[in-house]
PDB file of N, CA and C in Angstrom:
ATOM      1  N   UNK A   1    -286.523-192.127  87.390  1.00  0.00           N
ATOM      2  CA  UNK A   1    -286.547-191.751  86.001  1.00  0.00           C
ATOM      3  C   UNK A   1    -286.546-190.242  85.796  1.00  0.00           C
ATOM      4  N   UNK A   2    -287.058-189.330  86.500  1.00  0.00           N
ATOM      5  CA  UNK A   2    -287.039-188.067  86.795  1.00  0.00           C
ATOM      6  C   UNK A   2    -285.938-187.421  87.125  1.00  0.00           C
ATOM      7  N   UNK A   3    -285.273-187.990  88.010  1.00  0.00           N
ATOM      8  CA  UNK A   3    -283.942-187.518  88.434  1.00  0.00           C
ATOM      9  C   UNK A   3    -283.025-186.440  87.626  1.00  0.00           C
ATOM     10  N   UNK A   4    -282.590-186.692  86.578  1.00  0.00           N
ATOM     11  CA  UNK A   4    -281.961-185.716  85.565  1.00  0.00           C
ATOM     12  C   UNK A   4    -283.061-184.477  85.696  1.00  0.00           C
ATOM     13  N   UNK A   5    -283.667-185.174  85.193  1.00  0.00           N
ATOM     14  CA  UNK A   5    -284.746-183.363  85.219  1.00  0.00           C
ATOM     15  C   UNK A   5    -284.427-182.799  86.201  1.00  0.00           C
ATOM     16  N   UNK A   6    -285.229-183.168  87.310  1.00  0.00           N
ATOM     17  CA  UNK A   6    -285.188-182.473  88.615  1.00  0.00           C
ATOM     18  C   UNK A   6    -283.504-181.825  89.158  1.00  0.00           C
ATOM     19  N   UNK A   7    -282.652-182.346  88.581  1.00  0.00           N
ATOM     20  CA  UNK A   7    -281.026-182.269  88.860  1.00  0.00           C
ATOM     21  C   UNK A   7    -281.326-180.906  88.297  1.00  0.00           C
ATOM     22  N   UNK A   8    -281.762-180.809  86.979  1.00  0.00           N
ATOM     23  CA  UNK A   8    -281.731-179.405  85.836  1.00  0.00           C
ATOM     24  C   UNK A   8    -282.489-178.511  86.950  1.00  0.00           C
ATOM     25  N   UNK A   9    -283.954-178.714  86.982  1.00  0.00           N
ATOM     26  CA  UNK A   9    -284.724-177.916  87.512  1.00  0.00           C
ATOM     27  C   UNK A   9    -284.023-177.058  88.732  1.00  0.00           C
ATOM     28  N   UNK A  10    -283.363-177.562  90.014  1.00  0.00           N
ATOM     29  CA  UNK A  10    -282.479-177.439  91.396  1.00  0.00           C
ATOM     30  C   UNK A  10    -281.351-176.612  90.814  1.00  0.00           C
ATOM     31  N   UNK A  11    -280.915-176.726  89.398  1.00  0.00           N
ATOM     32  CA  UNK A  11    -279.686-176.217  88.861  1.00  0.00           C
ATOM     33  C   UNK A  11    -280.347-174.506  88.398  1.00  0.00           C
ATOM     34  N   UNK A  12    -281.095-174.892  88.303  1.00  0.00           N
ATOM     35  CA  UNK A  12    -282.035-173.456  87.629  1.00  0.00           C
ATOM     36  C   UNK A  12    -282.244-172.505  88.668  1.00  0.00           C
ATOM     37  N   UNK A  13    -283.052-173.646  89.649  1.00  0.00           N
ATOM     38  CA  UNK A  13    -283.341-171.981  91.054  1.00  0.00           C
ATOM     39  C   UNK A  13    -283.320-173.445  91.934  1.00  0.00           C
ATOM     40  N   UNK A  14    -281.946-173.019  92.903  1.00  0.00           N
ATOM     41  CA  UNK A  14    -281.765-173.714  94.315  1.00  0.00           C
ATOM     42  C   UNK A  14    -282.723-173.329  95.204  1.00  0.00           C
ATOM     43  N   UNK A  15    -283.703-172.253  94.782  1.00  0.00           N
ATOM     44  CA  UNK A  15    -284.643-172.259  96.548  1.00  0.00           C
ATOM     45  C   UNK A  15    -285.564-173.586  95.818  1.00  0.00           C
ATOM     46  N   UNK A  16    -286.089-173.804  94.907  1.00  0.00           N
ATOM     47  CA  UNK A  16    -286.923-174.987  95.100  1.00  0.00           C
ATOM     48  C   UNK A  16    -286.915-176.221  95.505  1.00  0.00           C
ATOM     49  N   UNK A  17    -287.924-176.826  95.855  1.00  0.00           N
ATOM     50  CA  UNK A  17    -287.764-178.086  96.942  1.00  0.00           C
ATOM     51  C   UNK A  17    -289.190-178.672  96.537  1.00  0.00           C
ATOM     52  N   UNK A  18    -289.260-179.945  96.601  1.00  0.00           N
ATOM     53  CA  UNK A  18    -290.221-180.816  96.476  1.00  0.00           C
ATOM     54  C   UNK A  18    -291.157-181.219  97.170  1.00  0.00           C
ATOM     55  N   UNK A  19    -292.726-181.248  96.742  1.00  0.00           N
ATOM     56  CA  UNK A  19    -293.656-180.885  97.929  1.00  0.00           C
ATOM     57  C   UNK A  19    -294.324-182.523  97.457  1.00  0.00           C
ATOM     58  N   UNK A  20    -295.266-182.904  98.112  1.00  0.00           N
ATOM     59  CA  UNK A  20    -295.667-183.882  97.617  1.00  0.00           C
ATOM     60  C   UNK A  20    -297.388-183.060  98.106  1.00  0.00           C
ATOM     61  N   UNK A  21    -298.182-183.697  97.219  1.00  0.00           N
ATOM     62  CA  UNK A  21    -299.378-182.953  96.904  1.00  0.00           C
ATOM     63  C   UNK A  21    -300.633-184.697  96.492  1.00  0.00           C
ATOM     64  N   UNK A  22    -301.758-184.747  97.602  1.00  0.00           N
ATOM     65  CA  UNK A  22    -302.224-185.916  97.203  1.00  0.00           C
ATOM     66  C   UNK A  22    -303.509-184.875  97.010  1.00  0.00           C
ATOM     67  N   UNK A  23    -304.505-185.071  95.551  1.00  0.00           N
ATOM     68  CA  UNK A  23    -305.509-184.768  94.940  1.00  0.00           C
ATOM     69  C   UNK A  23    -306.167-186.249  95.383  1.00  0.00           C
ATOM     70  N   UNK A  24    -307.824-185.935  95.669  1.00  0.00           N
ATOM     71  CA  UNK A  24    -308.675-187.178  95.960  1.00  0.00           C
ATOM     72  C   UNK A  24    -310.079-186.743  95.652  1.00  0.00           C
ATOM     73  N   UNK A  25    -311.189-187.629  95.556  1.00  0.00           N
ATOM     74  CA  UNK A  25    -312.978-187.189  95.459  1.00  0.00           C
ATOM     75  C   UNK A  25    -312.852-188.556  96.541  1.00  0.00           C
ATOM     76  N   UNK A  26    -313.770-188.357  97.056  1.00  0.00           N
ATOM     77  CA  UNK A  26    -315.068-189.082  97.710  1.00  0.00           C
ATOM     78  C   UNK A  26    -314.931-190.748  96.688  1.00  0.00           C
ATOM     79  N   UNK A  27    -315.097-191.453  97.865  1.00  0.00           N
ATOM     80  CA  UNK A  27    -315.220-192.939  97.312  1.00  0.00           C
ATOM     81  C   UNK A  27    -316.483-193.377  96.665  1.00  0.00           C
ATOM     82  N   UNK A  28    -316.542-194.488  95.685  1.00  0.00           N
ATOM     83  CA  UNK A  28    -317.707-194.489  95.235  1.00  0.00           C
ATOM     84  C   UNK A  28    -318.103-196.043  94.599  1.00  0.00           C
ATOM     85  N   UNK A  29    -318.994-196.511  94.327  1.00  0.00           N
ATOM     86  CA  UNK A  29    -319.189-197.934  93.843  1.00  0.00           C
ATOM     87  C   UNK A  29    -318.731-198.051  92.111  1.00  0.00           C
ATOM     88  N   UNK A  30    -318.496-197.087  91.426  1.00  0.00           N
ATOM     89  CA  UNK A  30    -318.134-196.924  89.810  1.00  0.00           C
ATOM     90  C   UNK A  30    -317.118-196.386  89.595  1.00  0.00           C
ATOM     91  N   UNK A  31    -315.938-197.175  89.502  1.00  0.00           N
ATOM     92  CA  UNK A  31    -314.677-197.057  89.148  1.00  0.00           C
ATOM     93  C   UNK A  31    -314.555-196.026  87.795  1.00  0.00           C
ATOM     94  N   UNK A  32    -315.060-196.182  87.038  1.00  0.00           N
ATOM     95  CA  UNK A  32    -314.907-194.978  85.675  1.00  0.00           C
ATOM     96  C   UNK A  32    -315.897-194.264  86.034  1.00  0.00           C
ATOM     97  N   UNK A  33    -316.656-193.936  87.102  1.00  0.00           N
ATOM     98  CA  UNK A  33    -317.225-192.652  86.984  1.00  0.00           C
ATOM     99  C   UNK A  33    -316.292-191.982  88.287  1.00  0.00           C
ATOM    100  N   UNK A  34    -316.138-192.798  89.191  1.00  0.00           N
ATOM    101  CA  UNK A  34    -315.134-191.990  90.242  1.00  0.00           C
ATOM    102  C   UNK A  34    -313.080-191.512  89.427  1.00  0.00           C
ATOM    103  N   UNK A  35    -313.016-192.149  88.569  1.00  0.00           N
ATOM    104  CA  UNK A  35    -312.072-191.737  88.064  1.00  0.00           C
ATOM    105  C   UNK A  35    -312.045-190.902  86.754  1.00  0.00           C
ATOM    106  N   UNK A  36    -312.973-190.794  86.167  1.00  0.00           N
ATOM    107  CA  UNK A  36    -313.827-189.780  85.281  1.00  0.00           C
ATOM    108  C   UNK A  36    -313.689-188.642  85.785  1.00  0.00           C
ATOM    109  N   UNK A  37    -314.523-188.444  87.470  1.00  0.00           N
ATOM    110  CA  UNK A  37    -314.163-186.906  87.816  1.00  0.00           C
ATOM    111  C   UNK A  37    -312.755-186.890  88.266  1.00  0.00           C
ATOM    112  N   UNK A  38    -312.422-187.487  88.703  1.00  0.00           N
ATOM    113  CA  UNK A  38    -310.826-186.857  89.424  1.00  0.00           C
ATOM    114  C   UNK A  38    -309.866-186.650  88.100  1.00  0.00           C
ATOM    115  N   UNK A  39    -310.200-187.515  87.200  1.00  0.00           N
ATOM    116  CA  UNK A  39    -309.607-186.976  85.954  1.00  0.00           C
ATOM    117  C   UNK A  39    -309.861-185.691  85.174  1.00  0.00           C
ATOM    118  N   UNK A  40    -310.727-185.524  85.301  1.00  0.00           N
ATOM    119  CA  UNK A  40    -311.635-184.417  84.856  1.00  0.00           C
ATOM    120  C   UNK A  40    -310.947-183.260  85.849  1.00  0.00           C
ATOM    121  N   UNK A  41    -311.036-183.294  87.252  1.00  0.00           N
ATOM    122  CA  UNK A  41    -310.751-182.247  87.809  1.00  0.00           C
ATOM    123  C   UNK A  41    -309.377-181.983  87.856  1.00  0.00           C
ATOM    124  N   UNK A  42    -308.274-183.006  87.933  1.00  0.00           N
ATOM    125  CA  UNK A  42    -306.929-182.847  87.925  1.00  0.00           C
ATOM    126  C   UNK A  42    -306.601-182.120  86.405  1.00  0.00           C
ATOM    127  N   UNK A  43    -307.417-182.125  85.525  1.00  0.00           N
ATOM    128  CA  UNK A  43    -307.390-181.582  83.717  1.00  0.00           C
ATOM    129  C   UNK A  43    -307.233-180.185  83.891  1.00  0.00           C
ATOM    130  N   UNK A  44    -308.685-179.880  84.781  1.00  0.00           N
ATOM    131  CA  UNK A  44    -308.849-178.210  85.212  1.00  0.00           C
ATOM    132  C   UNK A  44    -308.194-177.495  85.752  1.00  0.00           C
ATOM    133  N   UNK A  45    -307.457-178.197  86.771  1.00  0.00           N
ATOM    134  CA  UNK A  45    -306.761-177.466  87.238  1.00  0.00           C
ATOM    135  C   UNK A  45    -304.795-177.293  87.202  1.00  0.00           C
ATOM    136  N   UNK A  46    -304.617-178.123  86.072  1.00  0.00           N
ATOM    137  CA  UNK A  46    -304.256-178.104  84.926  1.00  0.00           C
ATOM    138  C   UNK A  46    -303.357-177.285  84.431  1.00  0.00           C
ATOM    139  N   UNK A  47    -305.341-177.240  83.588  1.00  0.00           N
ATOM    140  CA  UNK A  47    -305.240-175.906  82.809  1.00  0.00           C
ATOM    141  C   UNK A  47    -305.515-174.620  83.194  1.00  0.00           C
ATOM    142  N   UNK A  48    -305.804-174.249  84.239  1.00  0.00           N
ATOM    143  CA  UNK A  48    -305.874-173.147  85.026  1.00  0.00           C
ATOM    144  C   UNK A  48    -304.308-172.724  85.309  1.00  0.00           C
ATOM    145  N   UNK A  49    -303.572-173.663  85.294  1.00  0.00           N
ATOM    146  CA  UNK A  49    -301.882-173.198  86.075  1.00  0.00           C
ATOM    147  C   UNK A  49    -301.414-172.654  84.498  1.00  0.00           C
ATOM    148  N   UNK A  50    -301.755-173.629  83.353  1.00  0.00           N
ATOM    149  CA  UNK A  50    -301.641-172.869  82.030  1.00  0.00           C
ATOM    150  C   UNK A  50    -301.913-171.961  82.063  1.00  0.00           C
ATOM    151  N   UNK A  51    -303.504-171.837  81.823  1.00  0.00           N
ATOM    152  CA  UNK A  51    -303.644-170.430  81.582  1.00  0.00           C
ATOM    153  C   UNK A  51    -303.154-169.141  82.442  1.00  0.00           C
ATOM    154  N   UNK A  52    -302.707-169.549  83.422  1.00  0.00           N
ATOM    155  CA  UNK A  52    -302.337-168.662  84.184  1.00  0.00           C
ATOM    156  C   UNK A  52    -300.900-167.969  83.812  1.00  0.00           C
ATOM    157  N   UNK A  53    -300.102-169.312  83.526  1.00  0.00           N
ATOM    158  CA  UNK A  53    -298.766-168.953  82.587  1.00  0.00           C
ATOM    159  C   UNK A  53    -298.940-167.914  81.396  1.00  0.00           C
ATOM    160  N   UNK A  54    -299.561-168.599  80.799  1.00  0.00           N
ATOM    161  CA  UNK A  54    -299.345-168.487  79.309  1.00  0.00           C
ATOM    162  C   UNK A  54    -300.721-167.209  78.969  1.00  0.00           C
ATOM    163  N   UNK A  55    -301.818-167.043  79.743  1.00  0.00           N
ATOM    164  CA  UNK A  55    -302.318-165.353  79.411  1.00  0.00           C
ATOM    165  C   UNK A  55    -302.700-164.926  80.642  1.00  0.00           C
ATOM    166  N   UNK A  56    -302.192-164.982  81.990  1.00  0.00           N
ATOM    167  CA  UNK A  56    -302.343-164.235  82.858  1.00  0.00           C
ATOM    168  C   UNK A  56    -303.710-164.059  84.000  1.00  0.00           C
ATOM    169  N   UNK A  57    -304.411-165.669  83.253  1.00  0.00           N
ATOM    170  CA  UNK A  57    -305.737-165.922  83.894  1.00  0.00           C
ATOM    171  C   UNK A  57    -306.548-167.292  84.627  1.00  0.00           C
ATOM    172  N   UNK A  58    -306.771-167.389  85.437  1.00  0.00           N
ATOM    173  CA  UNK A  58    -307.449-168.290  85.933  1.00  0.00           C
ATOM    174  C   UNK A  58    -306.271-168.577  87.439  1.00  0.00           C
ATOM    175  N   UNK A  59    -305.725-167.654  88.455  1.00  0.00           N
ATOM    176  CA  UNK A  59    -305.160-168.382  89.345  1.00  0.00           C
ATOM    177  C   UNK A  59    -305.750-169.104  90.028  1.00  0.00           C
ATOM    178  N   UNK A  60    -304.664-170.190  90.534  1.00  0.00           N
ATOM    179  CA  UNK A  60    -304.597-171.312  91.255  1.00  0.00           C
ATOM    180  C   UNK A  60    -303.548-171.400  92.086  1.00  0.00           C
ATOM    181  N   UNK A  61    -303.848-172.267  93.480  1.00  0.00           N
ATOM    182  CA  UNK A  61    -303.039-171.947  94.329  1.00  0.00           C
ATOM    183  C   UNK A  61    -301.704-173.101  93.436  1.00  0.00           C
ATOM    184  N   UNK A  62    -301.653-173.681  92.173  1.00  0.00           N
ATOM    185  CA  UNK A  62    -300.610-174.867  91.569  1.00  0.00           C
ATOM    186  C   UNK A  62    -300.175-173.675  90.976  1.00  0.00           C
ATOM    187  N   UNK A  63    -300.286-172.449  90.474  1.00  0.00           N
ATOM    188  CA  UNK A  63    -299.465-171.698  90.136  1.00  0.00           C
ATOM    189  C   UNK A  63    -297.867-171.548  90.831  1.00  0.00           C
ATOM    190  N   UNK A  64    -298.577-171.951  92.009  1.00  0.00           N
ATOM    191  CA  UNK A  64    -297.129-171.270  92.334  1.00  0.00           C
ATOM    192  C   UNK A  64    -295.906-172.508  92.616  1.00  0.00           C
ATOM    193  N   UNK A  65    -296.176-173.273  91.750  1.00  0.00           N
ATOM    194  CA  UNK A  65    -295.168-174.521  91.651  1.00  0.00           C
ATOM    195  C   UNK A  65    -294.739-174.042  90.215  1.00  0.00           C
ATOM    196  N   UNK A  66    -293.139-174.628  89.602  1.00  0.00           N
ATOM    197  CA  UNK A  66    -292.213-174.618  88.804  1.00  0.00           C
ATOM    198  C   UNK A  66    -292.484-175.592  88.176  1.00  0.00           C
ATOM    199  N   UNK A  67    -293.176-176.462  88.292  1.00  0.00           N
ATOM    200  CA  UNK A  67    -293.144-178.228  87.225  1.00  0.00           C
ATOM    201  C   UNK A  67    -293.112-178.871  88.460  1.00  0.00           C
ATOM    202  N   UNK A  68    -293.276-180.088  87.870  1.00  0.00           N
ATOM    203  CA  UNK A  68    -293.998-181.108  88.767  1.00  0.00           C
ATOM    204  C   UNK A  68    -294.343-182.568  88.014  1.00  0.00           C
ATOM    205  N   UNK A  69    -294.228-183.602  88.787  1.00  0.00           N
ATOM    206  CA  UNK A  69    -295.127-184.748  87.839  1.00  0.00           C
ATOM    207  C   UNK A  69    -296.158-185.063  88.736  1.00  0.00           C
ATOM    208  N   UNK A  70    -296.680-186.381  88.005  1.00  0.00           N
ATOM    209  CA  UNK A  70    -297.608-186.508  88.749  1.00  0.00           C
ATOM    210  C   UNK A  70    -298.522-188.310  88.487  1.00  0.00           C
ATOM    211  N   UNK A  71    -299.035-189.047  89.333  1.00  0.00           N
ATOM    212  CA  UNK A  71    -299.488-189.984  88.865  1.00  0.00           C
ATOM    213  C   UNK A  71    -300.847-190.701  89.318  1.00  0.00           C
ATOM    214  N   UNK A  72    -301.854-191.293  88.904  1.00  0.00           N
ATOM    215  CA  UNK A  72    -303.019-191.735  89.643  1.00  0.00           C
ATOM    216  C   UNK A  72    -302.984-193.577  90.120  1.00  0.00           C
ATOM    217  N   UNK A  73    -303.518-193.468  90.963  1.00  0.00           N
ATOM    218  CA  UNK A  73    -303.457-194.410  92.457  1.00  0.00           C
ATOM    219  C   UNK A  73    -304.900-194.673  92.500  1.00  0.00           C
ATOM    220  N   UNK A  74    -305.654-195.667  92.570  1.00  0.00           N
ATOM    221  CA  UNK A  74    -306.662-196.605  92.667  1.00  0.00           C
ATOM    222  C   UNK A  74    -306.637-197.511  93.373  1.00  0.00           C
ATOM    223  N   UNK A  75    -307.436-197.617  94.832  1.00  0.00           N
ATOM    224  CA  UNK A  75    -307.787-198.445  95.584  1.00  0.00           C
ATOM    225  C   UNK A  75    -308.876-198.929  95.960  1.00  0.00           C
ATOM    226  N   UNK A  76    -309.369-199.826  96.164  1.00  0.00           N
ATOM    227  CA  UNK A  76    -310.777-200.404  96.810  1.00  0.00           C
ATOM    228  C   UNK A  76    -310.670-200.518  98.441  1.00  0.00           C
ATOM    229  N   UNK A  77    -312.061-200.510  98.934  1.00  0.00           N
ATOM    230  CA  UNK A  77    -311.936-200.607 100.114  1.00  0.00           C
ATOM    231  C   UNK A  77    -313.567-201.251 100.321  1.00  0.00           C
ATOM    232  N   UNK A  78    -314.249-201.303 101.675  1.00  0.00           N
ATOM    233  CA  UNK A  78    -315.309-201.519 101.478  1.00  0.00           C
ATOM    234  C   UNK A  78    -316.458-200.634 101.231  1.00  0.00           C
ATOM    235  N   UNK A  79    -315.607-199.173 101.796  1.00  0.00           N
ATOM    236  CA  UNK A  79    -316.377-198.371 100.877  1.00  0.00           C
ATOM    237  C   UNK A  79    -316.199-198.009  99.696  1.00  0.00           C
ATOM    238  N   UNK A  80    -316.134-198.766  98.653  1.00  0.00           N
ATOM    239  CA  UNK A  80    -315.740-198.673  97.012  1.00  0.00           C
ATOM    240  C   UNK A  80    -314.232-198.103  96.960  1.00  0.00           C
ATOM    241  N   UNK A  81    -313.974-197.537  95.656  1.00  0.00           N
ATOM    242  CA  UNK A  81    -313.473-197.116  94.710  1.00  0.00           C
ATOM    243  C   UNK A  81    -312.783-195.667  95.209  1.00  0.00           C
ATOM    244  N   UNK A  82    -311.677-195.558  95.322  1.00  0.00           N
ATOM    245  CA  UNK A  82    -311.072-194.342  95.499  1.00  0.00           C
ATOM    246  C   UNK A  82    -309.453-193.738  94.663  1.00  0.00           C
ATOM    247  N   UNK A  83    -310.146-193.689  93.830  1.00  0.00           N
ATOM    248  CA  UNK A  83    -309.170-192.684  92.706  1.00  0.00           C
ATOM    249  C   UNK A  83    -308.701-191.784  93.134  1.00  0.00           C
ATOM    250  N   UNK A  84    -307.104-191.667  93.309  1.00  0.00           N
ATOM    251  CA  UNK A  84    -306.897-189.783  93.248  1.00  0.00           C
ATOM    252  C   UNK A  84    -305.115-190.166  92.986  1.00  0.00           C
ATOM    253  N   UNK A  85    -304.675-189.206  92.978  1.00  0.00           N
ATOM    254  CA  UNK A  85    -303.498-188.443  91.884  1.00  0.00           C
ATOM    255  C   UNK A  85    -302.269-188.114  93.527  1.00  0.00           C
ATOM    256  N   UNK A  86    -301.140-188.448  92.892  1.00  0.00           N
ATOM    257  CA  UNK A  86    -299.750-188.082  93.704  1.00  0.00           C
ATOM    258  C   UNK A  86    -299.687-186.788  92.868  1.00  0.00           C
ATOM    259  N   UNK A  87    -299.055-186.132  93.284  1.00  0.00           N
ATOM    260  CA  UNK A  87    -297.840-184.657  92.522  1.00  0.00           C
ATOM    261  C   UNK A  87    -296.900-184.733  93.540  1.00  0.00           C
ATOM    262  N   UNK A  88    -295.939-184.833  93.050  1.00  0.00           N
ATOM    263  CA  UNK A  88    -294.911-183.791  93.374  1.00  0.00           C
ATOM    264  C   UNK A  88    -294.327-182.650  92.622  1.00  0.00           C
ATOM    265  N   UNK A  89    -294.948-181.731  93.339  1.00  0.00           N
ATOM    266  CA  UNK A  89    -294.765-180.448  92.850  1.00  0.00           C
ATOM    267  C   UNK A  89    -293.420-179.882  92.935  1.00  0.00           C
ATOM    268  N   UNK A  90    -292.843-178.626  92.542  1.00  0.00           N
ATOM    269  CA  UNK A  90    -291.451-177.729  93.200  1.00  0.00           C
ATOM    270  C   UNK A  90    -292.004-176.556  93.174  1.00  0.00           C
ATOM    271  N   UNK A  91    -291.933-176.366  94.717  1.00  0.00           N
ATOM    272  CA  UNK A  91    -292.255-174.846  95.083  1.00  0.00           C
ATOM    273  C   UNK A  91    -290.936-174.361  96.316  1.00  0.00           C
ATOM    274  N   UNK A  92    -291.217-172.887  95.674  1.00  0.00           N
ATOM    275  CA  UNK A  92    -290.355-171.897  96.392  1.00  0.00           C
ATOM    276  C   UNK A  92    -290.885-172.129  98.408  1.00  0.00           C
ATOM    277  N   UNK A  93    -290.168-172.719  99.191  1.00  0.00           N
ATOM    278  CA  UNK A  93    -290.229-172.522 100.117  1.00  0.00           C
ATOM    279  C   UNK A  93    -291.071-171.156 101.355  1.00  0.00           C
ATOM    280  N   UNK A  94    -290.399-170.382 100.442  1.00  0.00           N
ATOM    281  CA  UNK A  94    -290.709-169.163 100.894  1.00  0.00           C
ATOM    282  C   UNK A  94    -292.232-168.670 100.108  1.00  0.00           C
ATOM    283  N   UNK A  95    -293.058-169.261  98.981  1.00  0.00           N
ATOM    284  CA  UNK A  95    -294.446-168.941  98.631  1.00  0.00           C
ATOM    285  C   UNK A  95    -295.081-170.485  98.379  1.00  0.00           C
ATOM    286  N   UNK A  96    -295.104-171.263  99.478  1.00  0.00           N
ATOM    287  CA  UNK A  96    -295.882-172.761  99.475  1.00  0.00           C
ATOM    288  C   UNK A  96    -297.312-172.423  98.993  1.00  0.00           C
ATOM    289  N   UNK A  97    -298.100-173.640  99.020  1.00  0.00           N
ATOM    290  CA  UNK A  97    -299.437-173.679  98.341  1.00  0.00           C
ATOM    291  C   UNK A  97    -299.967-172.950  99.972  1.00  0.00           C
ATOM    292  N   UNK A  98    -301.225-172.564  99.676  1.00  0.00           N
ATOM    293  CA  UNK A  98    -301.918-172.191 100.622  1.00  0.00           C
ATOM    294  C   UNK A  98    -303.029-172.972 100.631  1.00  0.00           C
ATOM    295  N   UNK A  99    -302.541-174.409 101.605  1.00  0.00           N
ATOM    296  CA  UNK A  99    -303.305-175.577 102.542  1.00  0.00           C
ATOM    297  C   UNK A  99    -303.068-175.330 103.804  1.00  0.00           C
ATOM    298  N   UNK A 100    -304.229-176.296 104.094  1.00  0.00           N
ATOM    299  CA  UNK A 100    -303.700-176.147 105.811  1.00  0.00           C
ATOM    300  C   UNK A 100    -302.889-177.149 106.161  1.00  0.00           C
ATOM    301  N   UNK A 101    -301.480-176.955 105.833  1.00  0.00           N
ATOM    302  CA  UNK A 101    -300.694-178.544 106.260  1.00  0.00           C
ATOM    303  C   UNK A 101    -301.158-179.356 106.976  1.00  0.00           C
ATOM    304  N   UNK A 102    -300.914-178.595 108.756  1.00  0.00           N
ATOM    305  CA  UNK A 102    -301.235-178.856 109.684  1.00  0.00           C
ATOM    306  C   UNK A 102    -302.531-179.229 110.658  1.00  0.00           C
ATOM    307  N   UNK A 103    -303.613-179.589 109.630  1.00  0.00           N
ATOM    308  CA  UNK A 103    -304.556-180.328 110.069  1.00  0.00           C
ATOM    309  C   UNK A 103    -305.050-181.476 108.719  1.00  0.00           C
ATOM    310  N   UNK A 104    -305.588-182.395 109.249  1.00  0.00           N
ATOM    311  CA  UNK A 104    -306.597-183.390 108.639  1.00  0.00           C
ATOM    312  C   UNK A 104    -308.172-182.780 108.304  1.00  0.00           C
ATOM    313  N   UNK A 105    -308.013-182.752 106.861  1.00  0.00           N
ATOM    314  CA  UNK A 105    -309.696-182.241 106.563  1.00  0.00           C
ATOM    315  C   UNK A 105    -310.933-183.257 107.437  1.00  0.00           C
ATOM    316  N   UNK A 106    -311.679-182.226 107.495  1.00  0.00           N
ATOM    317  CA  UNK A 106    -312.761-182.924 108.023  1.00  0.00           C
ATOM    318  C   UNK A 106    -313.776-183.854 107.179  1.00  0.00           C
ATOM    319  N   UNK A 107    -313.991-185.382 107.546  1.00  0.00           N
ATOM    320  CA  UNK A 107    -314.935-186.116 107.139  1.00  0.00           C
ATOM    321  C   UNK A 107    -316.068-185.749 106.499  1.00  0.00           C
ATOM    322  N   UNK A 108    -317.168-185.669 105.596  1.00  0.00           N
ATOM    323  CA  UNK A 108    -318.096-185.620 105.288  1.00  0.00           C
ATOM    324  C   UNK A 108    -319.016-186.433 105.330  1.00  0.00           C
ATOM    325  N   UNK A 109    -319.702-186.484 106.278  1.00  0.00           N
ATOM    326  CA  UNK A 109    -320.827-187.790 106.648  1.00  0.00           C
ATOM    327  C   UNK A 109    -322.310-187.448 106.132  1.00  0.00           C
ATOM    328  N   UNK A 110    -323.053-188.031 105.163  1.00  0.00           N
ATOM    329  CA  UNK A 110    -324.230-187.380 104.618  1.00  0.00           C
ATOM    330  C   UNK A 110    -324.972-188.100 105.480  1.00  0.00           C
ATOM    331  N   UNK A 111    -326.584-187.436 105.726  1.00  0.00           N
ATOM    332  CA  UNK A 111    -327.359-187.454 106.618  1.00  0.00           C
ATOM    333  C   UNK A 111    -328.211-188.907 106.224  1.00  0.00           C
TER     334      UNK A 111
END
């Protein structure tokens, strides 16, 4: 369904290319409160790439994407509830997000 767009967007500036970007929180037993924050936080940061546009404040490493969509994904497991968000972003090859591609974050195991 995107396709046309993205045809426009590639027509606009050929260095961009499509990143895929997975946003997540921590699993949890409350489906609207675990999707409450990831909603909440995917909002912020947002509006941080706004504001960053539009008065020159709040960078974020999503600044440096051109447009993007984006959608949320809900699964159960036996450790509950895990909400989080696809993007595919378009970024300039040559100024990617600054992640660490190349490793797997580390687990958080509480004591």
């Amino acid at each position: 369904g995107y396709l046309g767009k993205y045809e426009q967007v590639v027509a606009k500036n050929t260095a961009l290319r499509p990143y895929m970007l997975t946003l997540t929180v921590k699993n949890g037993e409350s489906l609207p409160e675990r999707f409450d924050h990831l909603q909440t936080s995917v909002r912020k940061f947002l509006k941080r790439r706004r504001d960053f546009i539009e008065k020159g404040r709040g960078l974020s490493q999503l600044c440096k994407s051109d447009g993007g969509v984006f959608s949320y994904e809900l699964t159960k497991s036996k450790s509950g509830w895990h909400p989080h968000c696809h993007m595919v972003v378009m970024l300039d090859p040559e100024n990617p997000i600054d992640f660490p591609f190349n490793i797997r974050p580390v687990l958080h195991k509480p004591d």
